[in-house]
Structure formats: structure tokens, C-alpha cells
Protein backbone atom coordinates (compact mmCIF):
# COMPACT_ATOMS: atom_id res chain seq x y z
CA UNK A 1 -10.47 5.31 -6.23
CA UNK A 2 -10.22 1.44 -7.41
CA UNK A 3 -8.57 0.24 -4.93
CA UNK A 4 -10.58 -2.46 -2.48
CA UNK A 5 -13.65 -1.03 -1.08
CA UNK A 6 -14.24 1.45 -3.71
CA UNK A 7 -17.66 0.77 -4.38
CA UNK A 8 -18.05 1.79 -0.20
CA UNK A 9 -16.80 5.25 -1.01
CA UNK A 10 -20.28 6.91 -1.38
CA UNK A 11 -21.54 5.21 0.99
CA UNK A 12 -19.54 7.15 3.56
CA UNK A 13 -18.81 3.19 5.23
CA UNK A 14 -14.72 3.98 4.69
CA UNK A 15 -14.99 7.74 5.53
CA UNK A 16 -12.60 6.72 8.67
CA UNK A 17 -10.58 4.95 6.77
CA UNK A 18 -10.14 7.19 4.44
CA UNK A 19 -9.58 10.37 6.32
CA UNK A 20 -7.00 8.24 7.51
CA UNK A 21 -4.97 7.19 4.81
CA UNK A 22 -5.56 10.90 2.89
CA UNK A 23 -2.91 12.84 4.56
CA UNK A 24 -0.19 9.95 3.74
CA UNK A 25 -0.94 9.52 -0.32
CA UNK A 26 1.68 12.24 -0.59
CA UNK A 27 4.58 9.65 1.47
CA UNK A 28 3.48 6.50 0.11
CA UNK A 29 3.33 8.19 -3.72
CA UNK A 30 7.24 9.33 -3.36
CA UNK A 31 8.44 5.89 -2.42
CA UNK A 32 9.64 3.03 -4.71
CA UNK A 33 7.31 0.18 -5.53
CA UNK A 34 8.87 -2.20 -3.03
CA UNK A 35 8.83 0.71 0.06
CA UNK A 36 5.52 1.32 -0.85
CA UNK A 37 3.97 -1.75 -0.64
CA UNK A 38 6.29 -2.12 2.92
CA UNK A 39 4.20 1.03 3.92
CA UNK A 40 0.89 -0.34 3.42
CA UNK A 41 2.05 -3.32 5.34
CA UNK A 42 3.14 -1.57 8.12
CA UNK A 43 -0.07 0.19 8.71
CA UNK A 44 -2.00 -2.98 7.98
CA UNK A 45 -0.32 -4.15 11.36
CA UNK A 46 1.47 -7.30 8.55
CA UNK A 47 5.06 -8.15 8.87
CA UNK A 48 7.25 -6.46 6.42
CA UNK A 49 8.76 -8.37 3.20
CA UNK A 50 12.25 -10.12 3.85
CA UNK A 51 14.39 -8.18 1.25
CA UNK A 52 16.64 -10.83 -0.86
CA UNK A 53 13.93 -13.27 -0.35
CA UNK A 54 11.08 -14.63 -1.68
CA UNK A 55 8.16 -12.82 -2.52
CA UNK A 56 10.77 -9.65 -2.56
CA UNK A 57 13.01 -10.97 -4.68
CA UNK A 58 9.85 -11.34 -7.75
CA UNK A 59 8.50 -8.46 -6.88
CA UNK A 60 11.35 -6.59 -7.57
CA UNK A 61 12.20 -8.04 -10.64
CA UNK A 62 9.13 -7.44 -11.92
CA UNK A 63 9.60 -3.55 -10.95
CA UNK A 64 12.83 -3.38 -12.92
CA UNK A 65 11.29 -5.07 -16.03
């Protein structure tokens, strides 16, 4: 709902995109942080995160804290 492109909702521009990402809220909400954001990644078509490394290594702190 605020994520990028939200003001394109109405417009029915992201409808695609959005039908497409619906059915796997439920996955992506029942991960960690860290697998999460390696989920989005993935279907973004990005290389995942290097675990033990940096950005990971932040990223995960922050989590914990």
C-alpha cells in the first residue's frame, strides 16, 4: 500500500504487477527480515545478499537490535 508505486495503484498502471506479487504476500510475510528481502531480490531478477558479508552483516544487526 506504501510501498514504491503506490500512488499508481488506482490508476490500474501496476494491476500486472500486482496480481503478481498478491498470491506470494502470504510467503514473503512468514519469512525473516533478511529471507525476505532475499525474496524480493530474487524476483527482481538481483543477485542475492552474501550472508557474513557486507551489506548482510548491517542489515542483520540492525534486525536483532
Amino acid at each position: 500500500m506504501h510501498g514504491p508505486w503506490h500512488h499508481l495503484v488506482n490508476t490500474g498502471a501496476n494491476q500486472k504487477v500486482l496480481g503478481f506479487l498478491k498470491p506470494l504476500t502470504d510467503v514473503i510475510d512468514d519469512q525473516s527480515a533478511l529471507e525476505r528481502y532475499d525474496v524480493i531480490l530474487h524476483l527482481l531478477g538481483k543477485a542475492p545478499l552474501a550472508p557474513g558479508e557486507q551489506p548482510s552483516q548491517d542489515m542483520d544487526t540492525l534486525v536483532r537490535l
